[in-house]
Every structure is written in structure tokens, then in C-alpha cells.
PDB file of N, CA and C in Angstrom:
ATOM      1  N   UNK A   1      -7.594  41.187  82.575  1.00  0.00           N
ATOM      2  CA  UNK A   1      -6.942  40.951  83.847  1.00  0.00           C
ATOM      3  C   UNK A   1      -5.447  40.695  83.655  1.00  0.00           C
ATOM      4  N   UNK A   2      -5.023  39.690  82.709  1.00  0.00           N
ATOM      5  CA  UNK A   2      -3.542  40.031  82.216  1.00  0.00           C
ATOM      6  C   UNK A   2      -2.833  40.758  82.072  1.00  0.00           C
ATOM      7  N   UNK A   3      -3.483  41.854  81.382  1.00  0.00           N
ATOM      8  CA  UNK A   3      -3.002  42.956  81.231  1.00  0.00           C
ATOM      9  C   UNK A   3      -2.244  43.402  82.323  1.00  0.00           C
ATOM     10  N   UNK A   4      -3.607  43.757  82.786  1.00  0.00           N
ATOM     11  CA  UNK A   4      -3.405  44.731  84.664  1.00  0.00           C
ATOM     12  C   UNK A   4      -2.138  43.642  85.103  1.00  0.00           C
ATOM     13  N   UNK A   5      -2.316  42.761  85.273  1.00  0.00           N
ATOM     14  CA  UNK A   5      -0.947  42.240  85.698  1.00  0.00           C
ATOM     15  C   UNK A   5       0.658  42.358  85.469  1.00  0.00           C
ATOM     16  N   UNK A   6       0.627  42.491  84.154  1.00  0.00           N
ATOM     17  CA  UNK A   6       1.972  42.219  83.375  1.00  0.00           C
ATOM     18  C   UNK A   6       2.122  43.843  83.517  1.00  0.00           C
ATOM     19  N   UNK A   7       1.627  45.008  83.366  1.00  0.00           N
ATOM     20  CA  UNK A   7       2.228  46.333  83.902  1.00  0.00           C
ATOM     21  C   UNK A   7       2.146  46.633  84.933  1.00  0.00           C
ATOM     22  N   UNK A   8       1.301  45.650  85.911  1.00  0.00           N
ATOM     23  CA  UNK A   8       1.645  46.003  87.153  1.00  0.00           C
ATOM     24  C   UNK A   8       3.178  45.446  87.648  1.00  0.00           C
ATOM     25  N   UNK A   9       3.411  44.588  86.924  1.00  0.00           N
ATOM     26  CA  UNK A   9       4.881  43.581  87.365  1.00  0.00           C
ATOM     27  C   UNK A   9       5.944  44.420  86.373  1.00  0.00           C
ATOM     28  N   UNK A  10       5.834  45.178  85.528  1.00  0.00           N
ATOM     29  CA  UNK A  10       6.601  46.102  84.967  1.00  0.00           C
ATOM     30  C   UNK A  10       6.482  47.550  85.414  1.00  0.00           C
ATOM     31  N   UNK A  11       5.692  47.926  86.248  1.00  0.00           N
ATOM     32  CA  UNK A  11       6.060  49.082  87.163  1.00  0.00           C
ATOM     33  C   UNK A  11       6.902  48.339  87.966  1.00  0.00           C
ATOM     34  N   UNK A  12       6.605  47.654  88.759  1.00  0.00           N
ATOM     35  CA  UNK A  12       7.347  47.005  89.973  1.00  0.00           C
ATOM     36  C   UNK A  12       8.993  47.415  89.648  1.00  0.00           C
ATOM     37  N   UNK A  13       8.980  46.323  88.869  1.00  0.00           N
ATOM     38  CA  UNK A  13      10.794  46.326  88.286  1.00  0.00           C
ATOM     39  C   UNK A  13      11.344  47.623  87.786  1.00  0.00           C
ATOM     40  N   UNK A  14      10.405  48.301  86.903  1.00  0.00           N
ATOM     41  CA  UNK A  14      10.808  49.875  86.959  1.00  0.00           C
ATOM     42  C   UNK A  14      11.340  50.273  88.242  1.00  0.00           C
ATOM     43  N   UNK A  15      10.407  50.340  89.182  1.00  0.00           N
ATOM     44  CA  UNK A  15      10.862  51.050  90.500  1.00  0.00           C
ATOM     45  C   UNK A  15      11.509  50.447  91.100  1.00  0.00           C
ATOM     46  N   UNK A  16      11.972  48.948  91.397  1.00  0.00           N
ATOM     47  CA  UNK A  16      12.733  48.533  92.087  1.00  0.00           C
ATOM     48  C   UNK A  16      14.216  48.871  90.850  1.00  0.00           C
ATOM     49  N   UNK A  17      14.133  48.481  89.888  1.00  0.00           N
ATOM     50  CA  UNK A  17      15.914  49.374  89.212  1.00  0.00           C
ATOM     51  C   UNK A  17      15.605  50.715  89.395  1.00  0.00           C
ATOM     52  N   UNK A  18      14.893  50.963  89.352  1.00  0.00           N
ATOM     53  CA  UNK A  18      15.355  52.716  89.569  1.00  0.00           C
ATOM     54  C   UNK A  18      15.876  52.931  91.272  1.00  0.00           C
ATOM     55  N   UNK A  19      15.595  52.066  92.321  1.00  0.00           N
ATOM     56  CA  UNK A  19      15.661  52.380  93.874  1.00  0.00           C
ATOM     57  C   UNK A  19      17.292  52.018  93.659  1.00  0.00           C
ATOM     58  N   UNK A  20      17.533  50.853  93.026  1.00  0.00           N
ATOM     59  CA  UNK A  20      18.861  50.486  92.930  1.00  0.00           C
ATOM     60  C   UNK A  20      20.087  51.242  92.695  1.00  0.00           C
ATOM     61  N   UNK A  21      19.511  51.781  91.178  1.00  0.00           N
ATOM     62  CA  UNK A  21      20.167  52.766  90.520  1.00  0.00           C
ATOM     63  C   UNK A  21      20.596  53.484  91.482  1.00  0.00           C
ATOM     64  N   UNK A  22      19.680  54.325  91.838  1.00  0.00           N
ATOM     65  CA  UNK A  22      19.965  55.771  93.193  1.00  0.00           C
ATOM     66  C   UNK A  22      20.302  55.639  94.406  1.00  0.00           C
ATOM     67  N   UNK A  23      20.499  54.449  94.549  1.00  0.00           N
ATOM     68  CA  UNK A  23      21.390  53.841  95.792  1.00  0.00           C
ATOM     69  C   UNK A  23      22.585  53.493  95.590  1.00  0.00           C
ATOM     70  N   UNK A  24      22.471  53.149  93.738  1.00  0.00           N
ATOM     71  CA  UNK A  24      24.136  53.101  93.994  1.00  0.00           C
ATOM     72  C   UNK A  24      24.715  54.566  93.318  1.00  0.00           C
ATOM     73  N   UNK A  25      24.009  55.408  93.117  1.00  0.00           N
ATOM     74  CA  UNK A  25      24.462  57.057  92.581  1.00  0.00           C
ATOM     75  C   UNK A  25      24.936  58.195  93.678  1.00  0.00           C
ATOM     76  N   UNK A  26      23.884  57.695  95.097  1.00  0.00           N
ATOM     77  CA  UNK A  26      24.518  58.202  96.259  1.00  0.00           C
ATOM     78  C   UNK A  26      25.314  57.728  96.710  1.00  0.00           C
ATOM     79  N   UNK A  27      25.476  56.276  97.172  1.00  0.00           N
ATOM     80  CA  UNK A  27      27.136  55.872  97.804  1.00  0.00           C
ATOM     81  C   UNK A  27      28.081  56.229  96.996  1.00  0.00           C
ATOM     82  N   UNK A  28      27.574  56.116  95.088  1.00  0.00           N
ATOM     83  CA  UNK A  28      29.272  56.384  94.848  1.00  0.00           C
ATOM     84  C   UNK A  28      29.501  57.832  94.921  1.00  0.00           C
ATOM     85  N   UNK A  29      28.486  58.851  95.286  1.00  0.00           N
ATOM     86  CA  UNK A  29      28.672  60.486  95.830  1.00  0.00           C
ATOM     87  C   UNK A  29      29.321  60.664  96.804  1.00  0.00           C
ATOM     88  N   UNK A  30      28.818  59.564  98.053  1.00  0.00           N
ATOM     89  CA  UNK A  30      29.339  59.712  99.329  1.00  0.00           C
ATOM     90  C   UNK A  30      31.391  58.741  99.036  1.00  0.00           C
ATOM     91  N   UNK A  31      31.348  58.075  98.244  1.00  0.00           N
ATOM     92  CA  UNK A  31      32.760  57.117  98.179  1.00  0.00           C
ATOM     93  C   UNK A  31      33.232  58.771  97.681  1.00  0.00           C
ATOM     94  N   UNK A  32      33.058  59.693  96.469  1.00  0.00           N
ATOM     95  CA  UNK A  32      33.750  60.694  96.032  1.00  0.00           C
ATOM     96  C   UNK A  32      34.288  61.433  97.183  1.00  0.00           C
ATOM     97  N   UNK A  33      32.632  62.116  97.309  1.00  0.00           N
ATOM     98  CA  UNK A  33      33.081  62.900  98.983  1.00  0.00           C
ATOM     99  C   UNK A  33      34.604  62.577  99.231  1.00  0.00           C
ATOM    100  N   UNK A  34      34.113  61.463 100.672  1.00  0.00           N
ATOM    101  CA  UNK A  34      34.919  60.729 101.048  1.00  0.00           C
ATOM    102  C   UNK A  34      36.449  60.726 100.083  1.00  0.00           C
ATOM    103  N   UNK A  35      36.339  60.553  99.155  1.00  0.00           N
ATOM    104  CA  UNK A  35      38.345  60.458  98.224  1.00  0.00           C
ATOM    105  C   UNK A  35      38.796  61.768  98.438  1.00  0.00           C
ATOM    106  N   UNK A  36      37.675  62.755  97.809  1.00  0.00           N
ATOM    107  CA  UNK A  36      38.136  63.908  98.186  1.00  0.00           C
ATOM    108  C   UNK A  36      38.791  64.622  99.207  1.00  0.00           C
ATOM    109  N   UNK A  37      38.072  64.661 100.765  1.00  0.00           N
ATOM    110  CA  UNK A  37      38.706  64.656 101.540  1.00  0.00           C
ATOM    111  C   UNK A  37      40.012  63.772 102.079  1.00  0.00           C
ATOM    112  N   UNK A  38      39.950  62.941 101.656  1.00  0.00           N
ATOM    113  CA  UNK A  38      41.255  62.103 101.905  1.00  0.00           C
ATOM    114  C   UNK A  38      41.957  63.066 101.382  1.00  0.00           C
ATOM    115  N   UNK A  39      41.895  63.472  99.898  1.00  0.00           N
ATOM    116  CA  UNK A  39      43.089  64.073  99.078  1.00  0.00           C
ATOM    117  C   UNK A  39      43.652  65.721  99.716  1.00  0.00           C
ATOM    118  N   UNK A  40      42.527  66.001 100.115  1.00  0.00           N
ATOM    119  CA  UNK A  40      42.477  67.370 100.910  1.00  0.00           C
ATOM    120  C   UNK A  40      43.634  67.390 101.939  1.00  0.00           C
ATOM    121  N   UNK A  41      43.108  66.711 103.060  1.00  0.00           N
ATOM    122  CA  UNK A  41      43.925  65.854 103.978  1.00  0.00           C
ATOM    123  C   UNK A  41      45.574  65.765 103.650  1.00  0.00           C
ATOM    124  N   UNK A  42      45.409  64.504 103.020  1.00  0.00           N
ATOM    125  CA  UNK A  42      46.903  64.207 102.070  1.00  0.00           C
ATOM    126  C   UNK A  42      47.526  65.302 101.880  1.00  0.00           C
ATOM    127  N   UNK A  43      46.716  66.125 101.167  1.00  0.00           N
ATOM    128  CA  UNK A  43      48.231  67.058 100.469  1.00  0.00           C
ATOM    129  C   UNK A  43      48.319  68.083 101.481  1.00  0.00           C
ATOM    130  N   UNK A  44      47.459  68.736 102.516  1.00  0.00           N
ATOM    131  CA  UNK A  44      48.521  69.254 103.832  1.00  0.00           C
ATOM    132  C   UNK A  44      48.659  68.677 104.322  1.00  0.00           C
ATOM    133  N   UNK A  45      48.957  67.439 104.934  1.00  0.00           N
ATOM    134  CA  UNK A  45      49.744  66.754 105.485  1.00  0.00           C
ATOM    135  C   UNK A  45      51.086  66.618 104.595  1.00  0.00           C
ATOM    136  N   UNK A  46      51.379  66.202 103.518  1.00  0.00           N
ATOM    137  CA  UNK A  46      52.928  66.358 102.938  1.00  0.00           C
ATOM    138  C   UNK A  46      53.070  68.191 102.421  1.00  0.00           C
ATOM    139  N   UNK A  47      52.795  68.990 102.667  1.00  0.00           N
ATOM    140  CA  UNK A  47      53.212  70.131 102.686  1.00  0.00           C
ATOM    141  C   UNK A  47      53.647  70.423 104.251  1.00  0.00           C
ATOM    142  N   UNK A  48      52.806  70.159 105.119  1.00  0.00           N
ATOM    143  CA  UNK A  48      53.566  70.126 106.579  1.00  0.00           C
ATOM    144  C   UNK A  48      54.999  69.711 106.885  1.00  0.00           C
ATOM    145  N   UNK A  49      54.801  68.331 106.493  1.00  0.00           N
ATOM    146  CA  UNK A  49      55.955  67.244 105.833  1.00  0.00           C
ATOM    147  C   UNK A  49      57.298  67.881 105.542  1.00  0.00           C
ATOM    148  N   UNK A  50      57.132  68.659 104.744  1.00  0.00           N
ATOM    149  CA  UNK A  50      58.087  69.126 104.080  1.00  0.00           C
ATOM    150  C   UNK A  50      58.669  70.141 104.542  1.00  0.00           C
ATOM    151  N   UNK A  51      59.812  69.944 105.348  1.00  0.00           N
ATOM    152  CA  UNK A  51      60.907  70.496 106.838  1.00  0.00           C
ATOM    153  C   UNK A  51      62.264  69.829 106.700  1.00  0.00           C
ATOM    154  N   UNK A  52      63.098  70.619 107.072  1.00  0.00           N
ATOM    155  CA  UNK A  52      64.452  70.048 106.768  1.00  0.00           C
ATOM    156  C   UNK A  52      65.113  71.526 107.712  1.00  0.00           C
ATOM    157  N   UNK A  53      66.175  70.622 108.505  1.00  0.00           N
ATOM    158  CA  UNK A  53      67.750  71.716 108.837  1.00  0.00           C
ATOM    159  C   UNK A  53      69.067  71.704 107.753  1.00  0.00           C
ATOM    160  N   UNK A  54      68.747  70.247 107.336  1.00  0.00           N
ATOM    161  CA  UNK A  54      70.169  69.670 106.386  1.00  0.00           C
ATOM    162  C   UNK A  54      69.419  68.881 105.678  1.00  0.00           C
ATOM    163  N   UNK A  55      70.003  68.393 104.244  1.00  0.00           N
ATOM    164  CA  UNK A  55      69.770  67.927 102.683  1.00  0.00           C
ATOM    165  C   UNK A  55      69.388  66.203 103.589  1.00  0.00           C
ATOM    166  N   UNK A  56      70.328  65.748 104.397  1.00  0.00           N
ATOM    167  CA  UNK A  56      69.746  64.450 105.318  1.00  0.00           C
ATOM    168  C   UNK A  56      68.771  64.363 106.030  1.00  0.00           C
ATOM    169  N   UNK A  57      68.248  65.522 105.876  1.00  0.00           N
ATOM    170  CA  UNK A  57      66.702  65.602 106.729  1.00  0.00           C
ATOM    171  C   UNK A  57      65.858  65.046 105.579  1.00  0.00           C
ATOM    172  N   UNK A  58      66.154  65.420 104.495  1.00  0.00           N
ATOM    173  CA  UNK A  58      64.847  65.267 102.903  1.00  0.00           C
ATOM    174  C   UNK A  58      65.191  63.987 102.785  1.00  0.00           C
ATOM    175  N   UNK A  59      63.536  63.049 101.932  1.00  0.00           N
ATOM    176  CA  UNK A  59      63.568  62.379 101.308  1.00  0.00           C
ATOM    177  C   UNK A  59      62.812  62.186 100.124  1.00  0.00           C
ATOM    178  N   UNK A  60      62.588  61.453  99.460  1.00  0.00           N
ATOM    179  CA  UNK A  60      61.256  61.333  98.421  1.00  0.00           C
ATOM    180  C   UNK A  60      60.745  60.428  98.645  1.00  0.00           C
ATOM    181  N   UNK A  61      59.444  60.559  99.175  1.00  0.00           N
ATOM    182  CA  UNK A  61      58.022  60.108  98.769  1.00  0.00           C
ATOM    183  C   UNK A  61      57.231  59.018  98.250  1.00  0.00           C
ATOM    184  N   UNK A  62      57.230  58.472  97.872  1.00  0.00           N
ATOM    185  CA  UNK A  62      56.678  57.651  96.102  1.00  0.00           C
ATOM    186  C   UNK A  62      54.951  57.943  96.752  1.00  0.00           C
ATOM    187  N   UNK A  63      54.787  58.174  95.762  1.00  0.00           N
ATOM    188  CA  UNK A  63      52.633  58.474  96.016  1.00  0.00           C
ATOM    189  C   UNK A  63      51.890  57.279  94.822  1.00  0.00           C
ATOM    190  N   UNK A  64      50.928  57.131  95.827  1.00  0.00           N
ATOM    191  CA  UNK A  64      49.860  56.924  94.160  1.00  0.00           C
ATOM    192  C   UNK A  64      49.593  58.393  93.741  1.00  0.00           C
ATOM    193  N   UNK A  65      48.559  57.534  92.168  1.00  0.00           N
ATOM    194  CA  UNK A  65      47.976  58.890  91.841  1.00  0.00           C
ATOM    195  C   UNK A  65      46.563  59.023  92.786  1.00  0.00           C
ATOM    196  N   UNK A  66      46.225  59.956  92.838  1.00  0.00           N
ATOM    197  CA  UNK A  66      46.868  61.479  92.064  1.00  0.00           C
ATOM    198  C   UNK A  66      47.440  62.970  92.759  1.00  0.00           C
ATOM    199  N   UNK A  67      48.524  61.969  93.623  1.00  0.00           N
ATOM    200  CA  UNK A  67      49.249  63.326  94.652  1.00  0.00           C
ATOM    201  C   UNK A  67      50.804  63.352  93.722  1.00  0.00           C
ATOM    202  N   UNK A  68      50.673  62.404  92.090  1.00  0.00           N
ATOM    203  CA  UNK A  68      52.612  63.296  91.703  1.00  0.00           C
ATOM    204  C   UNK A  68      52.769  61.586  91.899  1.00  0.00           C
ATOM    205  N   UNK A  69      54.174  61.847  91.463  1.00  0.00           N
ATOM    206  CA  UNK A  69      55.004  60.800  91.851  1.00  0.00           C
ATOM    207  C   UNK A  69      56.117  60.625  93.152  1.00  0.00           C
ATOM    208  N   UNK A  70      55.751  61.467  93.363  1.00  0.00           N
ATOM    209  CA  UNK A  70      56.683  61.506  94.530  1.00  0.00           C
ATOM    210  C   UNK A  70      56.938  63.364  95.271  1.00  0.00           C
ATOM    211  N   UNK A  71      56.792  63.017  96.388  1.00  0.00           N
ATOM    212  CA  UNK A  71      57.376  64.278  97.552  1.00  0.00           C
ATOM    213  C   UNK A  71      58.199  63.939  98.167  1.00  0.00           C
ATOM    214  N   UNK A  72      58.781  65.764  98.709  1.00  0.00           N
ATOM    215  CA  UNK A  72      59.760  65.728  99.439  1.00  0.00           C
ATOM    216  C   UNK A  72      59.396  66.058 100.590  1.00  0.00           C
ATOM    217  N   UNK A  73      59.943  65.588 101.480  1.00  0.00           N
ATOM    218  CA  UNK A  73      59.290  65.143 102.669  1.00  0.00           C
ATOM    219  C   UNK A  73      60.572  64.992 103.641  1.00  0.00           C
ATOM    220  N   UNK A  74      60.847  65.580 105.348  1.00  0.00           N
ATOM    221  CA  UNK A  74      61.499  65.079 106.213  1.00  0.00           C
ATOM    222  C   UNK A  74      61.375  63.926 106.370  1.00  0.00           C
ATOM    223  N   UNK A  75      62.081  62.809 106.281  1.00  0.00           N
ATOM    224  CA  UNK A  75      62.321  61.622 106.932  1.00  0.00           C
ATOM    225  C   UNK A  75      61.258  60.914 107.731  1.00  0.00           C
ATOM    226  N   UNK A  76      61.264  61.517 108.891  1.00  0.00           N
ATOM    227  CA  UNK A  76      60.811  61.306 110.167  1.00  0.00           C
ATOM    228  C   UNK A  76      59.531  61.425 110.051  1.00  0.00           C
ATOM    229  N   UNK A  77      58.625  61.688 108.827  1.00  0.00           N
ATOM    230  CA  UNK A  77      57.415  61.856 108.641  1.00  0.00           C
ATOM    231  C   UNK A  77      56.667  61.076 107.757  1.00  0.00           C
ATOM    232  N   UNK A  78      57.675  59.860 107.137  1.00  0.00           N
ATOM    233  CA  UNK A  78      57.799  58.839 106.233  1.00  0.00           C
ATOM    234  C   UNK A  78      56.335  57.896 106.814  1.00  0.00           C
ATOM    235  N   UNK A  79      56.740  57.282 107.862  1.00  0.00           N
ATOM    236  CA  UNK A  79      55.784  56.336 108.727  1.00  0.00           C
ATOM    237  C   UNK A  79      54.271  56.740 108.388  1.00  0.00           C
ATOM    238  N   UNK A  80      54.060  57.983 108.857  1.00  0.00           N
ATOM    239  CA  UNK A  80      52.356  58.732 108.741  1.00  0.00           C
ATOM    240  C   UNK A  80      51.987  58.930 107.958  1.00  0.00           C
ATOM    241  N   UNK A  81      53.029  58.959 106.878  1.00  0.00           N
ATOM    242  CA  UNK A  81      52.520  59.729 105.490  1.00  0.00           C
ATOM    243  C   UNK A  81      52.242  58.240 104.709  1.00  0.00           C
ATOM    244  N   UNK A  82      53.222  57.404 105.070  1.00  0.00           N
ATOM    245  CA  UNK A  82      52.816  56.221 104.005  1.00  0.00           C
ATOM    246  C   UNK A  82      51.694  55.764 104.502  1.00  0.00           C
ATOM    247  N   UNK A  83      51.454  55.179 105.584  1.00  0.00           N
ATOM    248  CA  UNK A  83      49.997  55.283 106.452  1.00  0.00           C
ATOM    249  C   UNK A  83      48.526  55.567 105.800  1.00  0.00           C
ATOM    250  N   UNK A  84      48.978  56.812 105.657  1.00  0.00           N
ATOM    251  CA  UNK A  84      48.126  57.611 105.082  1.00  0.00           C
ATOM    252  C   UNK A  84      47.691  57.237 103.759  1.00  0.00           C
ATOM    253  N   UNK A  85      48.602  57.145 103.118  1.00  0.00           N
ATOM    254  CA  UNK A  85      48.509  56.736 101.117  1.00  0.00           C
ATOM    255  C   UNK A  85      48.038  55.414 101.563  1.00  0.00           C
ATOM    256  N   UNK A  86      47.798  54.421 102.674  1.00  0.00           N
ATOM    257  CA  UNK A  86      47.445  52.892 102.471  1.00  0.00           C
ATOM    258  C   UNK A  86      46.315  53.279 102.930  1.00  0.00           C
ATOM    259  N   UNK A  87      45.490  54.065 103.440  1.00  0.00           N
ATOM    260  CA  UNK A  87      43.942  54.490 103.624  1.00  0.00           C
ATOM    261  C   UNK A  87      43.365  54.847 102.484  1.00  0.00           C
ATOM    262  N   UNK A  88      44.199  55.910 101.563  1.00  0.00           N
ATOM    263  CA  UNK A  88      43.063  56.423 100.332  1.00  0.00           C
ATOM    264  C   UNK A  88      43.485  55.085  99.248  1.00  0.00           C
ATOM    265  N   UNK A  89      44.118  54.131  99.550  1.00  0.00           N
ATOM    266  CA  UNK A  89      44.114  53.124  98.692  1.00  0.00           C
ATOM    267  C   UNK A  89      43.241  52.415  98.983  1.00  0.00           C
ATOM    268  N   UNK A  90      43.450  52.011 100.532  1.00  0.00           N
ATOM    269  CA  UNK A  90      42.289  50.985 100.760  1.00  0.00           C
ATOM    270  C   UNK A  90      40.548  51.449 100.812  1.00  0.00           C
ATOM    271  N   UNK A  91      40.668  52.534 100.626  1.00  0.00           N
ATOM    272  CA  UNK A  91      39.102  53.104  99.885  1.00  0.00           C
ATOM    273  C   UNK A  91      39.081  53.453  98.533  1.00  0.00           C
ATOM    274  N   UNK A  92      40.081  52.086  98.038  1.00  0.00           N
ATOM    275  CA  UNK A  92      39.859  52.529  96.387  1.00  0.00           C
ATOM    276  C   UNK A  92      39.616  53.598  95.324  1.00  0.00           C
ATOM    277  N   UNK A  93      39.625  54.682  95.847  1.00  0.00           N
ATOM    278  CA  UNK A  93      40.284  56.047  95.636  1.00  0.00           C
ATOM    279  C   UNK A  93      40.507  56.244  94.492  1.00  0.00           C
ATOM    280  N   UNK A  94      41.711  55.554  93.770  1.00  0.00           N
ATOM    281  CA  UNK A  94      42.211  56.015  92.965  1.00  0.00           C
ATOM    282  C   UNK A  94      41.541  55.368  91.660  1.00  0.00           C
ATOM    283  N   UNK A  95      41.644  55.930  90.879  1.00  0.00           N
ATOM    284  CA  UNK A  95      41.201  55.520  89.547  1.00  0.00           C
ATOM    285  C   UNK A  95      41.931  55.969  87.897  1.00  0.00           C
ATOM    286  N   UNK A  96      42.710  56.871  88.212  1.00  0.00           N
ATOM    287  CA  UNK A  96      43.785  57.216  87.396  1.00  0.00           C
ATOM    288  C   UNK A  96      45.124  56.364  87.212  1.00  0.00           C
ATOM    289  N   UNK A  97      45.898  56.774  86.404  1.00  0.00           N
ATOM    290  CA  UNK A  97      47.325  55.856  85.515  1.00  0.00           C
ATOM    291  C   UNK A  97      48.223  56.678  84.893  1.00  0.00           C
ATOM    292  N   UNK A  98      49.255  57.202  85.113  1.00  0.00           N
ATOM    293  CA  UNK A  98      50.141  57.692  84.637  1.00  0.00           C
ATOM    294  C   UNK A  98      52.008  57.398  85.168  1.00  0.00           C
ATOM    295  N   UNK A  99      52.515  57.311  84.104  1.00  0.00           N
ATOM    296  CA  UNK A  99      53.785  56.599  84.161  1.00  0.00           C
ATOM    297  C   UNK A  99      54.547  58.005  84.809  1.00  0.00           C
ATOM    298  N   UNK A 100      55.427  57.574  85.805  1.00  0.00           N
ATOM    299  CA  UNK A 100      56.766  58.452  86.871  1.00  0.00           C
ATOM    300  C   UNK A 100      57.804  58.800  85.915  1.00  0.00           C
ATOM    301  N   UNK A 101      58.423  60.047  85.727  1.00  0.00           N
ATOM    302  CA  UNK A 101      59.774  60.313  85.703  1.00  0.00           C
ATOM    303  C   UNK A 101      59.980  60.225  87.086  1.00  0.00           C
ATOM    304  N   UNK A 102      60.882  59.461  87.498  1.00  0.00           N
ATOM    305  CA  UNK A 102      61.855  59.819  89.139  1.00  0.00           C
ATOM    306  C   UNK A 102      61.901  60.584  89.483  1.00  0.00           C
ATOM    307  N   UNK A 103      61.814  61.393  90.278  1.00  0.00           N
ATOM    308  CA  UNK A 103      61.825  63.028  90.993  1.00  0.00           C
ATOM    309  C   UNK A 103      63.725  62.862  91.127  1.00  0.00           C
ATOM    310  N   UNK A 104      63.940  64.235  91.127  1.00  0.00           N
ATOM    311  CA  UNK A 104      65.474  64.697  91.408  1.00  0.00           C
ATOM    312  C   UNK A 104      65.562  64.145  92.579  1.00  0.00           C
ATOM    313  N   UNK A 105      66.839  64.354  93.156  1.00  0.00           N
ATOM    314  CA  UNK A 105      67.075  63.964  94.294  1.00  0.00           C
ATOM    315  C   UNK A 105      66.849  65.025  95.519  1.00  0.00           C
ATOM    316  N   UNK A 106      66.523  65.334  96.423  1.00  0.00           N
ATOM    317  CA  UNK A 106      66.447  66.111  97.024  1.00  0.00           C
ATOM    318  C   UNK A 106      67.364  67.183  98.168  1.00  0.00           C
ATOM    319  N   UNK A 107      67.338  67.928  98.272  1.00  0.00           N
ATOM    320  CA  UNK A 107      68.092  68.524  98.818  1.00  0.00           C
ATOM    321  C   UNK A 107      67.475  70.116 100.005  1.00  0.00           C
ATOM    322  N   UNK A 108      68.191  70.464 100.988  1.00  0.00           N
ATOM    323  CA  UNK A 108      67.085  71.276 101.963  1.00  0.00           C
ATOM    324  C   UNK A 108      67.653  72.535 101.819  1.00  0.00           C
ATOM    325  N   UNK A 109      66.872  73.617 101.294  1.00  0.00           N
ATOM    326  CA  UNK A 109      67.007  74.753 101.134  1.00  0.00           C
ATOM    327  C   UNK A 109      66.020  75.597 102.012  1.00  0.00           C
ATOM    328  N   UNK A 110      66.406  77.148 102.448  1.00  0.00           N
ATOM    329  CA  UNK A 110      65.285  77.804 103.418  1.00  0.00           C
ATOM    330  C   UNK A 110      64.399  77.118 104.131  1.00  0.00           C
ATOM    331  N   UNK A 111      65.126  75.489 104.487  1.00  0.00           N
ATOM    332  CA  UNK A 111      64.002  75.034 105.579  1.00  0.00           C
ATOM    333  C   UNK A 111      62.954  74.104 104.835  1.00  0.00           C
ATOM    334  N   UNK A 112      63.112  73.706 103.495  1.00  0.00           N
ATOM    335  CA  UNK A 112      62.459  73.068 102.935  1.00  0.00           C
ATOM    336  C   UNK A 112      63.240  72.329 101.810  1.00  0.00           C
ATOM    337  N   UNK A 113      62.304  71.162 101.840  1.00  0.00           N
ATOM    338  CA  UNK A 113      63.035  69.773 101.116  1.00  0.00           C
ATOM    339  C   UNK A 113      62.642  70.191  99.265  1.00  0.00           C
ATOM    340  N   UNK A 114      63.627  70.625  98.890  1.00  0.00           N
ATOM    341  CA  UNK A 114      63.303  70.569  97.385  1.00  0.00           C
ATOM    342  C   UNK A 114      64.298  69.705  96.025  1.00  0.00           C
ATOM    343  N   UNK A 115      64.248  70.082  95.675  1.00  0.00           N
ATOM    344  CA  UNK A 115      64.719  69.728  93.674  1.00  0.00           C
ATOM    345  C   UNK A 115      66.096  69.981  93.926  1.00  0.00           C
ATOM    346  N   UNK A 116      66.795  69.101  94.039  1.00  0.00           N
ATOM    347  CA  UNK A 116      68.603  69.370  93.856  1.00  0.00           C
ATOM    348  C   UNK A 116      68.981  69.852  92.928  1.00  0.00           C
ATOM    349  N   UNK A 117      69.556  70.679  92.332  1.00  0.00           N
ATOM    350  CA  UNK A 117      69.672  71.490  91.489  1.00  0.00           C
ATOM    351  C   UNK A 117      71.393  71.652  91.049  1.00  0.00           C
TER     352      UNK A 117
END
């Protein structure tokens, strides 16, 4: 009768860590998902972003990872876009580390904010 007991109480715990396990293997599928599209998102939104008549229209950016260290970006699009980078942060998102060279300074060529040159 012991027996029967003590593997019945070691199936149990088998299956209750295994329910665990796969509950936490799908949320962190659905948290990926989820980053992913953020990042999707993100990066046309700062390609939209990126509009200029004059070199005072451009600015740079600063990003987490992993959109770069920085874009060029109209001004006036600063507000939404940072916005934006405090959502895929505040869904902990990121999980990468890499150190910035400063981006050039920017400047507006054919209508777009690029690399001063």
C-alpha cells in the first residue's frame, strides 16, 4: 500500500511541474510574439519618421536595443516615438547589451534625415 502511494504522489508532482513548465513555455511564446510585434511596429514607425525639408527638421533618436543606437528622425515625431520605446521597455522586451558609437550628426537630404557627411 506504500508503495501505491509514494508513486502515486510522484506522478502527481510530475504532472503538476510539467503543467507549470508549459505554462510558463507558452506565456514566454506569447511575451516573444508580443516583442516582436512591438519591434515590427517600431521600426516603421521611425522609417515613417524619417522626413525633413531642412537639416533643422532632423534629429537623432537614442533607442534601446535592439532598434541601433540611434535614428534619424523629424523632430516633431520625437514625442510618439519615445512613447513608443517606453512600451517595448515596459514589456521587458529587451534582453540584449551592446555599447553606442554616437551616430553622426544629422543632416536632410532628398527629403530624408541622414549621416552628415
Amino acid at each position: 500500500m506504500n508503495k501505491k502511494i509514494i508513486v502515486l504522489i510522484i506522478i502527481i508532482i510530475v504532472a503538476v511541474g510539467t503543467g507549470f513548465l508549459l505554462r510558463s513555455k507558452i506565456a514566454e511564446h506569447k511575451a516573444t510574439e508580443e516583442c516582436n510585434k512591438i519591434v515590427t511596429e517600431y521600426r516603421q514607425k521611425l522609417e515613417m519618421a524619417n522626413y525633413c525639408d531642412v537639416t533643422e527638421d532632423c534629429m537623432i533618436l537614442s533607442l534601446p536595443c535592439p532598434f541601433g543606437c540611434g535614428s534619424y528622425i523629424n523632430k516633431k515625431e520625437e514625442g510618439v516615438l519615445s512613447n513608443y520605446a517606453k512600451i517595448y521597455d515596459d514589456k521587458d522586451c529587451s534582453d540584449c547589451m551592446y555599447k553606442c558609437k554616437g551616430p553622426a550628426q544629422p543632416m536632410c537630404k532628398n527629403n530624408k534625415c541622414v549621416e552628415k557627411i
